[in-house]
N, C-alpha and C. Protein backbone atom coordinates (compact mmCIF):
# COMPACT_ATOMS: atom_id res chain seq x y z
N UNK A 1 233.85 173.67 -40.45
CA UNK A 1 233.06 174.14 -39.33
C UNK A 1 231.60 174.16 -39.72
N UNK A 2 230.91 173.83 -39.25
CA UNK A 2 229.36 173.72 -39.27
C UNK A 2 228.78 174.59 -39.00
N UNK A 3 228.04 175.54 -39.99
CA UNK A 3 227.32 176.95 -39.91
C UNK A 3 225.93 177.16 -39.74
N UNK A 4 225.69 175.81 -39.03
CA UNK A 4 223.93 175.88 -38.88
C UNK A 4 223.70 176.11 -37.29
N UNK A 5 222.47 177.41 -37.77
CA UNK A 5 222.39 177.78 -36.51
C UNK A 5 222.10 176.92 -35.47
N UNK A 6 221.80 177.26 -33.85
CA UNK A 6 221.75 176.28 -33.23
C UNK A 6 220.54 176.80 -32.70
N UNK A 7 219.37 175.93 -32.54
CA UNK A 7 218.33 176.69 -31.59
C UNK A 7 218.17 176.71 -30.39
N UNK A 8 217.80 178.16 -29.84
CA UNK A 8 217.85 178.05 -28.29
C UNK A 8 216.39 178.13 -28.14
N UNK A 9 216.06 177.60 -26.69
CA UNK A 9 214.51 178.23 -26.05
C UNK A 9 214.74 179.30 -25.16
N UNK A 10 213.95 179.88 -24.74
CA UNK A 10 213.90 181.44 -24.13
C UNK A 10 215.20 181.34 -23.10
N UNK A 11 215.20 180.25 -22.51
CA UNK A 11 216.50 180.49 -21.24
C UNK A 11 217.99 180.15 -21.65
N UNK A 12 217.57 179.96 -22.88
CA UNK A 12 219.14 180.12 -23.44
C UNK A 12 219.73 178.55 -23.77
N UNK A 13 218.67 177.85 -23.56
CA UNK A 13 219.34 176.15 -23.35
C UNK A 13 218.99 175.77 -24.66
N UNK A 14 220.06 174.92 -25.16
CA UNK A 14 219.98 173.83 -26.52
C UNK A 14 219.20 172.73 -26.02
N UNK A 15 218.38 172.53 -27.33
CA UNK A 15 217.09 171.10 -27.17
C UNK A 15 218.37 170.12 -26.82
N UNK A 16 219.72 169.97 -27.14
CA UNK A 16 220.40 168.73 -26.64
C UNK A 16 220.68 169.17 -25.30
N UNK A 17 221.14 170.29 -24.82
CA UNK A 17 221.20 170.43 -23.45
C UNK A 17 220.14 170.16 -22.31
N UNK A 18 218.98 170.68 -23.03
CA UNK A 18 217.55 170.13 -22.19
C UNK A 18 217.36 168.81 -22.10
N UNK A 19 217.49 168.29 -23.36
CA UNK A 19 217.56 166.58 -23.07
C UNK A 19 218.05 166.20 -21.89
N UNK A 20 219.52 166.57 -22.08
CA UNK A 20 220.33 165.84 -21.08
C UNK A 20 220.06 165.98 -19.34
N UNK A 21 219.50 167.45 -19.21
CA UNK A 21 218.91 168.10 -17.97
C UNK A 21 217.20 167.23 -17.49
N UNK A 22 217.00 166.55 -18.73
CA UNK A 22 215.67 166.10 -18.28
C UNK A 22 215.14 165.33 -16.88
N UNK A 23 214.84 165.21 -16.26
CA UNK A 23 214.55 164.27 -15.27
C UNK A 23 213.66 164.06 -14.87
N UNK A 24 213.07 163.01 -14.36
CA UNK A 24 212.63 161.86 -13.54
C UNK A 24 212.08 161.71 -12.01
N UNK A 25 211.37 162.76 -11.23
CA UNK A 25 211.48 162.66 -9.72
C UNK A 25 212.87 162.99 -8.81
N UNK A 26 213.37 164.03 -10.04
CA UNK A 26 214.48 164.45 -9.82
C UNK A 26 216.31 163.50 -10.46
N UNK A 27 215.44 162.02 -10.83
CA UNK A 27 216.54 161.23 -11.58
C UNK A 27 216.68 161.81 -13.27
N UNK A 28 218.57 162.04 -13.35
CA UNK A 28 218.56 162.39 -15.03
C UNK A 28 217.86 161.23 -15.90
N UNK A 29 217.30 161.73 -16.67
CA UNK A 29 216.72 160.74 -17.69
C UNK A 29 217.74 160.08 -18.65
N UNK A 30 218.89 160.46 -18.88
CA UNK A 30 220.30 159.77 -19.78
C UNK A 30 220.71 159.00 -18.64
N UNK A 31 220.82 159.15 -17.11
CA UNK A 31 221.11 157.31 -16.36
C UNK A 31 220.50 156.33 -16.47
N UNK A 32 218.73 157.01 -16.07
CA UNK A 32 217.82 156.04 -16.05
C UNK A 32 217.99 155.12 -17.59
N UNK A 33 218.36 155.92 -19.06
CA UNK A 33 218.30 155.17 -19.93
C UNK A 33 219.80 154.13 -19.51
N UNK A 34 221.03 154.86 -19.04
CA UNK A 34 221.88 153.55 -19.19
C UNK A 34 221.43 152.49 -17.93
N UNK A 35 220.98 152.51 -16.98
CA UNK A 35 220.15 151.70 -16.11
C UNK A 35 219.48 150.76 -16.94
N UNK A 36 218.71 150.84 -17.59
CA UNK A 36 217.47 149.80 -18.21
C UNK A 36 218.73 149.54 -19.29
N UNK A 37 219.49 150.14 -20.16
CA UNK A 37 220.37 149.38 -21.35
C UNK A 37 221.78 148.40 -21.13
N UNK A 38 222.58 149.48 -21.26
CA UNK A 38 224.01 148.52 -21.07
C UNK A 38 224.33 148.47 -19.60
N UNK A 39 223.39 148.81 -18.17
CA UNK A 39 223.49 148.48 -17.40
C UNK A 39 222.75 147.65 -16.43
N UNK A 40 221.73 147.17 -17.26
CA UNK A 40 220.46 146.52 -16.74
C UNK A 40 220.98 144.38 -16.13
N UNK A 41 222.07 143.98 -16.80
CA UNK A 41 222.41 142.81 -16.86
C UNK A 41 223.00 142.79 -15.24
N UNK A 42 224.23 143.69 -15.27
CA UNK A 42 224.75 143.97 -13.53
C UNK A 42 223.94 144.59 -12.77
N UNK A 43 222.95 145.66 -12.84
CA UNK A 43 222.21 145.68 -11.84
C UNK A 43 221.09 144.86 -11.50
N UNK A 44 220.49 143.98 -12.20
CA UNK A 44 219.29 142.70 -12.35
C UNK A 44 219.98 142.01 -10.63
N UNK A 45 221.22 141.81 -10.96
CA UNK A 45 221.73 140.97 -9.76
C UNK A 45 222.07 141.85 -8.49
N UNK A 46 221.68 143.13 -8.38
CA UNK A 46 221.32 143.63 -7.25
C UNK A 46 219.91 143.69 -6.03
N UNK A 47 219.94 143.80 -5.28
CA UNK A 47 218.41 143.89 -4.11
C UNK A 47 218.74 145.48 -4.05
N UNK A 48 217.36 145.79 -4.13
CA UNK A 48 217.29 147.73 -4.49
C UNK A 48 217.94 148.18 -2.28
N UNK A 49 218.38 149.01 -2.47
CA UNK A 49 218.65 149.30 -0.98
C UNK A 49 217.50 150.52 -0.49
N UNK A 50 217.21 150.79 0.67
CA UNK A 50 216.40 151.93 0.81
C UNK A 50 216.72 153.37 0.39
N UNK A 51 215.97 153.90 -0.21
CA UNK A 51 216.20 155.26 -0.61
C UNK A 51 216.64 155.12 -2.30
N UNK A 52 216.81 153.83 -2.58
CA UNK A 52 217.50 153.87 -4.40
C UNK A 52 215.94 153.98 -5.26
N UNK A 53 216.15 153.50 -6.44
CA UNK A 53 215.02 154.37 -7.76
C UNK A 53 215.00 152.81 -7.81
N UNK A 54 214.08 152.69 -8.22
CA UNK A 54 214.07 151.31 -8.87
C UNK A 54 212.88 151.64 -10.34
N UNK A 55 213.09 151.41 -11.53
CA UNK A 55 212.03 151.80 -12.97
C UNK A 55 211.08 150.46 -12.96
N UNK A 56 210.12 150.59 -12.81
CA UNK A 56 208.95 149.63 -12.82
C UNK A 56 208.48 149.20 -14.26
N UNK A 57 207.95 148.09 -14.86
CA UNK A 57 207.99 147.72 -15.80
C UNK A 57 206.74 148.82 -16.65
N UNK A 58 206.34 149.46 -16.02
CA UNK A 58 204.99 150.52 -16.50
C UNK A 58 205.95 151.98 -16.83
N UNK A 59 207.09 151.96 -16.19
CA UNK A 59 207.95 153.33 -16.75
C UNK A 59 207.91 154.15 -15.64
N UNK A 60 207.18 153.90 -14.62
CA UNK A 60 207.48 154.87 -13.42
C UNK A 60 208.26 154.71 -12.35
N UNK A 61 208.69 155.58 -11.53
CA UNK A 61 210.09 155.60 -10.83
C UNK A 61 209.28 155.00 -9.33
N UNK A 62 209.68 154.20 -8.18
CA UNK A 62 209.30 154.51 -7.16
C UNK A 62 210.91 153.99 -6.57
N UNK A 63 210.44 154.42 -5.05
CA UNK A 63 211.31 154.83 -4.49
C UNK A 63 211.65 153.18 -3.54
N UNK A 64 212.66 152.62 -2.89
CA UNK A 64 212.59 151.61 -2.63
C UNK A 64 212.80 151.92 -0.86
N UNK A 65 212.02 150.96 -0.40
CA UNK A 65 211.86 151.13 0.61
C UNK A 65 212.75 150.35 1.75
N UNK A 66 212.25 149.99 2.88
CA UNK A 66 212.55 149.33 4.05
C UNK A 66 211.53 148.03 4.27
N UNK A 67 211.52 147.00 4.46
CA UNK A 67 212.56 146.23 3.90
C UNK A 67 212.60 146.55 2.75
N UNK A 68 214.23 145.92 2.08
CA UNK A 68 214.40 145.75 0.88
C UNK A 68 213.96 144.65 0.27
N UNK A 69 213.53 144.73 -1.19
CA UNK A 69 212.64 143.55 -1.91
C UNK A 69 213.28 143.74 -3.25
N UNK A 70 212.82 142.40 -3.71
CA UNK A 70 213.91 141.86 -4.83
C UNK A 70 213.19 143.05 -6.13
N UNK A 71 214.02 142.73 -7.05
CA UNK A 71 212.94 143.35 -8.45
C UNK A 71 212.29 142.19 -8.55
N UNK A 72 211.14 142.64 -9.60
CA UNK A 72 210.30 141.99 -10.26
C UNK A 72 210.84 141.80 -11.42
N UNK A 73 210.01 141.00 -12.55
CA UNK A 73 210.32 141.12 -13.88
C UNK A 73 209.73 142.00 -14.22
N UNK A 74 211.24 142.56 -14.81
CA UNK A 74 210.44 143.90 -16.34
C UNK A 74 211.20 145.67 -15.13
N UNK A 75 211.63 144.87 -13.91
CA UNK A 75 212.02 146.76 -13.12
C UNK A 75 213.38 146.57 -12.85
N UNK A 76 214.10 147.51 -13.34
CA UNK A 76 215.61 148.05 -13.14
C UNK A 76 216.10 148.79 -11.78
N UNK A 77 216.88 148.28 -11.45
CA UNK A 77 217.54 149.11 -10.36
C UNK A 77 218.16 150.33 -10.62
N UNK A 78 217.98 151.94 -10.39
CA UNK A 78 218.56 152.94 -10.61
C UNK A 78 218.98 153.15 -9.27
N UNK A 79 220.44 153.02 -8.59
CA UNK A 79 221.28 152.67 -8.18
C UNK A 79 221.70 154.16 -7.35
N UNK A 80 222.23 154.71 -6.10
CA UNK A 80 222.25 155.42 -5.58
C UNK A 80 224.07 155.80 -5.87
N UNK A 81 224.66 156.84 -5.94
CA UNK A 81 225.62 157.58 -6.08
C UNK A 81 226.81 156.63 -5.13
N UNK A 82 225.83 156.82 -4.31
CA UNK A 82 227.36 155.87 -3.22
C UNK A 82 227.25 154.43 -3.45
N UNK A 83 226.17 153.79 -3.64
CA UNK A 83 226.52 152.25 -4.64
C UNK A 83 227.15 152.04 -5.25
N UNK A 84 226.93 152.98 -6.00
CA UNK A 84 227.56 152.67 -7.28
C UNK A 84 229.23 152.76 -6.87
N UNK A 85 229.59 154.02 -6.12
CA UNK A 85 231.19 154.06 -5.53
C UNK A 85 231.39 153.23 -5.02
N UNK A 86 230.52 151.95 -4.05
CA UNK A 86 231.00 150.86 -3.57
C UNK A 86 231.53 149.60 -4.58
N UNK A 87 230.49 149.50 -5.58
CA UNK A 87 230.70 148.23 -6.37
C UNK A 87 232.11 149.15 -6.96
N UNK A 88 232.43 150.22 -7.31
CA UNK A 88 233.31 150.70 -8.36
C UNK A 88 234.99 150.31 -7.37
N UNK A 89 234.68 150.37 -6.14
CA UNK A 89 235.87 149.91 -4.99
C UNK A 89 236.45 148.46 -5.16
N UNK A 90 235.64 147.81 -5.51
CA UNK A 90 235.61 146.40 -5.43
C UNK A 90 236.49 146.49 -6.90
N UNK A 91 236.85 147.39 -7.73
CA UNK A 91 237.49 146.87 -8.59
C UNK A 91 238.78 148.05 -8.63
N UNK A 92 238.31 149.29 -8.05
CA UNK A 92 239.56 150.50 -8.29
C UNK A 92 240.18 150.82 -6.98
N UNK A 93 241.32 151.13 -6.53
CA UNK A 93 242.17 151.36 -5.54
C UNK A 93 241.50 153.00 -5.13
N UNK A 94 241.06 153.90 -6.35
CA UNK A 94 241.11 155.01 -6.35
C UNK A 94 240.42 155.94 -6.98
N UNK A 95 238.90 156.44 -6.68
CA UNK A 95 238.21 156.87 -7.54
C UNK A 95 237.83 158.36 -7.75
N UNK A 96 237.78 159.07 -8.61
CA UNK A 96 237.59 160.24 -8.48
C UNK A 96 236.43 161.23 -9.07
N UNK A 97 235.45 161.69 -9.12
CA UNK A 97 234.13 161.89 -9.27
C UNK A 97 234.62 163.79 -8.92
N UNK A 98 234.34 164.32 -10.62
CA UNK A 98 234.99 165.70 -10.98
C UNK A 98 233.54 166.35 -11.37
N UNK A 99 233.54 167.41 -10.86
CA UNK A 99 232.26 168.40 -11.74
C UNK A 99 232.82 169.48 -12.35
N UNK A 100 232.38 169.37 -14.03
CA UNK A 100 232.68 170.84 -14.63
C UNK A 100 231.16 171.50 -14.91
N UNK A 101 231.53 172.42 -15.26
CA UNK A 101 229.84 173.14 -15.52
C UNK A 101 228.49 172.67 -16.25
N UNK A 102 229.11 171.70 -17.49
CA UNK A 102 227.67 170.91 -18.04
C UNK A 102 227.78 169.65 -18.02
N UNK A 103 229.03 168.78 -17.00
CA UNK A 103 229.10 167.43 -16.78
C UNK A 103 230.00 166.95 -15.84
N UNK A 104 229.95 165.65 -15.53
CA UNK A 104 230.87 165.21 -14.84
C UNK A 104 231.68 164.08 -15.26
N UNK A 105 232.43 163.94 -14.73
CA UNK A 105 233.61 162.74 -14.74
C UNK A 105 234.13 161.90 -13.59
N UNK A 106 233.77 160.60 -13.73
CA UNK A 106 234.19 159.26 -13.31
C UNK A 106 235.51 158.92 -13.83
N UNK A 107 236.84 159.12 -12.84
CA UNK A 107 238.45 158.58 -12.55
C UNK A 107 238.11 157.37 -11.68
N UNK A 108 238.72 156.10 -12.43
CA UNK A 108 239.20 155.49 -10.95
C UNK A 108 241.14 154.89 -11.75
N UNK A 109 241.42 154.37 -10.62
CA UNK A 109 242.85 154.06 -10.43
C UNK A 109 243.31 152.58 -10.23
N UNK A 110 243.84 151.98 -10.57
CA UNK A 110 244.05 150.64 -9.46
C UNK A 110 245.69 151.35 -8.70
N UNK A 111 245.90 150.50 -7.70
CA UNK A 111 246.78 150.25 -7.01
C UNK A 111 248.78 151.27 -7.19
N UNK A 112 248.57 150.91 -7.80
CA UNK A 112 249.62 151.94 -9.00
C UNK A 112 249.18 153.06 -9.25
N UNK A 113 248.06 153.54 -9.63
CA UNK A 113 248.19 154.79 -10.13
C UNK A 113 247.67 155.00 -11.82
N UNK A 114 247.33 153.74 -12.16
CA UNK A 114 247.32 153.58 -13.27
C UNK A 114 245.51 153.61 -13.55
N UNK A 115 245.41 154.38 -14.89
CA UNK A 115 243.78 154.46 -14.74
C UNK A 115 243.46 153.30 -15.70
N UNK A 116 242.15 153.09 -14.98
CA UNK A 116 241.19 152.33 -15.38
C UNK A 116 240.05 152.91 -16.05
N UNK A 117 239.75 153.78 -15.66
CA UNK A 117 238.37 154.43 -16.59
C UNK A 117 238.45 156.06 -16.36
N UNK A 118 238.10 156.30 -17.33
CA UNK A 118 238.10 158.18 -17.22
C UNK A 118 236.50 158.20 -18.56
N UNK A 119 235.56 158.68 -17.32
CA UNK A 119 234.45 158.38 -18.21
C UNK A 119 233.33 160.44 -18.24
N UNK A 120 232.93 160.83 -18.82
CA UNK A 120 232.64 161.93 -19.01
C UNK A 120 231.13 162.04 -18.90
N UNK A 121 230.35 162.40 -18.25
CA UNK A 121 228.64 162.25 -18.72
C UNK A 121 227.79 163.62 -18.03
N UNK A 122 226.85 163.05 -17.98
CA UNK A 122 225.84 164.74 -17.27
C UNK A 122 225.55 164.51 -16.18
N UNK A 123 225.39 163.48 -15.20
CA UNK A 123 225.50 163.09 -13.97
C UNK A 123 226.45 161.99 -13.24
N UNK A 124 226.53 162.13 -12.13
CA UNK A 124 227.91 161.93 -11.14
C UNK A 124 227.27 159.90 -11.42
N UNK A 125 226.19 159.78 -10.98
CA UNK A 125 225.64 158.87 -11.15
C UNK A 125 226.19 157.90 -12.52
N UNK A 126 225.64 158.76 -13.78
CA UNK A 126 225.67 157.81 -14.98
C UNK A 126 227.54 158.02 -15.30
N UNK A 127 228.14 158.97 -15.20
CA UNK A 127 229.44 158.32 -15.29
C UNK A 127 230.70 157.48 -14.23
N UNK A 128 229.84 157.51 -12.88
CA UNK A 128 229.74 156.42 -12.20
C UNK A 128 229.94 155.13 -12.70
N UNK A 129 228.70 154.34 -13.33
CA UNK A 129 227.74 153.96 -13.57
C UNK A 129 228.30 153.51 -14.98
N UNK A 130 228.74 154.33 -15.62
CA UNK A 130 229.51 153.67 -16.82
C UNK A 130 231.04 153.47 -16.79
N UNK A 131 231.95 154.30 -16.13
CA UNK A 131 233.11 153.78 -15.45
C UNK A 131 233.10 152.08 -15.13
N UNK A 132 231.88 152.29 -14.30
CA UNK A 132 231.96 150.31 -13.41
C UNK A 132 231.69 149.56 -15.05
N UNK A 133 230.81 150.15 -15.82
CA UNK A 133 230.54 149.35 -16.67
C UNK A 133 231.76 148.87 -17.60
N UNK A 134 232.52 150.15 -18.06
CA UNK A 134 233.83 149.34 -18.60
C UNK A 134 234.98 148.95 -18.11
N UNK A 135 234.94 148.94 -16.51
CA UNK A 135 236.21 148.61 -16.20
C UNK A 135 235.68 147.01 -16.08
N UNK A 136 234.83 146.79 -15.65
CA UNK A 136 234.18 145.08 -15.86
C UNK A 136 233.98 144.74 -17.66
N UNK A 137 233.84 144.96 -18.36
CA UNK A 137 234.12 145.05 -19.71
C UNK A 137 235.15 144.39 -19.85
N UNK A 138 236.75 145.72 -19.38
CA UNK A 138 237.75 145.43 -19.99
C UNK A 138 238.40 144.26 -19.32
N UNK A 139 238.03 144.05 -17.79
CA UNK A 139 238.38 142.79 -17.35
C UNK A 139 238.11 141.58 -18.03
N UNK A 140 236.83 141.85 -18.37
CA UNK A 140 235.93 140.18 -19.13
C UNK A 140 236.78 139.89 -20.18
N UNK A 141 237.32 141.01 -21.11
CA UNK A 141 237.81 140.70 -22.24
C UNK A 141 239.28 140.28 -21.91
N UNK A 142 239.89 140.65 -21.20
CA UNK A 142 241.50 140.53 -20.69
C UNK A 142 241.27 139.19 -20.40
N UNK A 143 240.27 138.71 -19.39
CA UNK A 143 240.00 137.27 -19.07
C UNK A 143 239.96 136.02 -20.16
N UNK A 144 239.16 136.24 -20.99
CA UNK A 144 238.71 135.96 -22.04
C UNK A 144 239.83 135.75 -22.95
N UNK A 145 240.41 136.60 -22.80
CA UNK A 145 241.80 136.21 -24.06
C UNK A 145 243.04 135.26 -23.04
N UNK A 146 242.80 135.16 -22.13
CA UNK A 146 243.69 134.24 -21.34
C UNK A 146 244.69 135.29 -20.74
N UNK A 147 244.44 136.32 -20.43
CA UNK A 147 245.32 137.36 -19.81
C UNK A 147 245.48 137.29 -18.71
């Protein structure tokens, strides 16, 4: 067991808990990072919809408007809650989006009953968001081996 203290700031929160609480114009700052990283390749091939985040190549958030317009080079799509449940349809029969007190969890199902991703994170968004990411993963690789 690990006996080092843990430091709090006055409201009682751990510097890792604040991290994770950080945000953005109200976006968590741990999506926006999987947005620009291991999710930047599948969202590149999205058109931002109105009301989504889109990260500008300067680091600031704006908001995407009416019409919708392509990215530029160098800006990420940060992807709206129910997007993300749409693209996640296109591959799960059945999805389920759980809140416990310092995170959430991304279930989806195919057809059967059988899960496909059970993913854990600090917003509904980024384990969203990483759910889609490995259930397209584990497809590529199933593909890939001639499955």
């Amino acid at each position: 067991m690990d006996s080092r203290p843990i430091a709090f700031d006055e409201a009682g929160i751990t510097p890792g808990r604040a991290r994770r609480q950080a945000r953005i114009k109200g976006v968590p700052v741990p999506y926006i990072r999987v947005c620009k990283g291991p999710g930047r390749q599948l969202l590149s091939t999205l058109t931002p919809e109105p009301g989504e985040w889109i990260l500008r190549a300067d680091g600031e958030l704006e908001l995407a408007g009416d019409p919708p317009r392509a990215l530029e080079a160098g800006e990420v799509l940060v992807p709206s809650l129910a997007r993300l449940i749409a693209l996640l349809r296109e591959h799960a029969d059945s999805i389920v989006i759980s809140c416990y007190p310092d995170d959430y969890a991304c279930m989806a199902f195919d057809e059967d009953g059988i899960s496909l991703a059970n993913i854990v994170s600090f917003s509904p968004e980024e384990a969203a968001l990483r759910a889609l990411l490995f259930i397209r993963a584990e497809r590529a690789a199933h593909e890939q081996s001639g499955g």
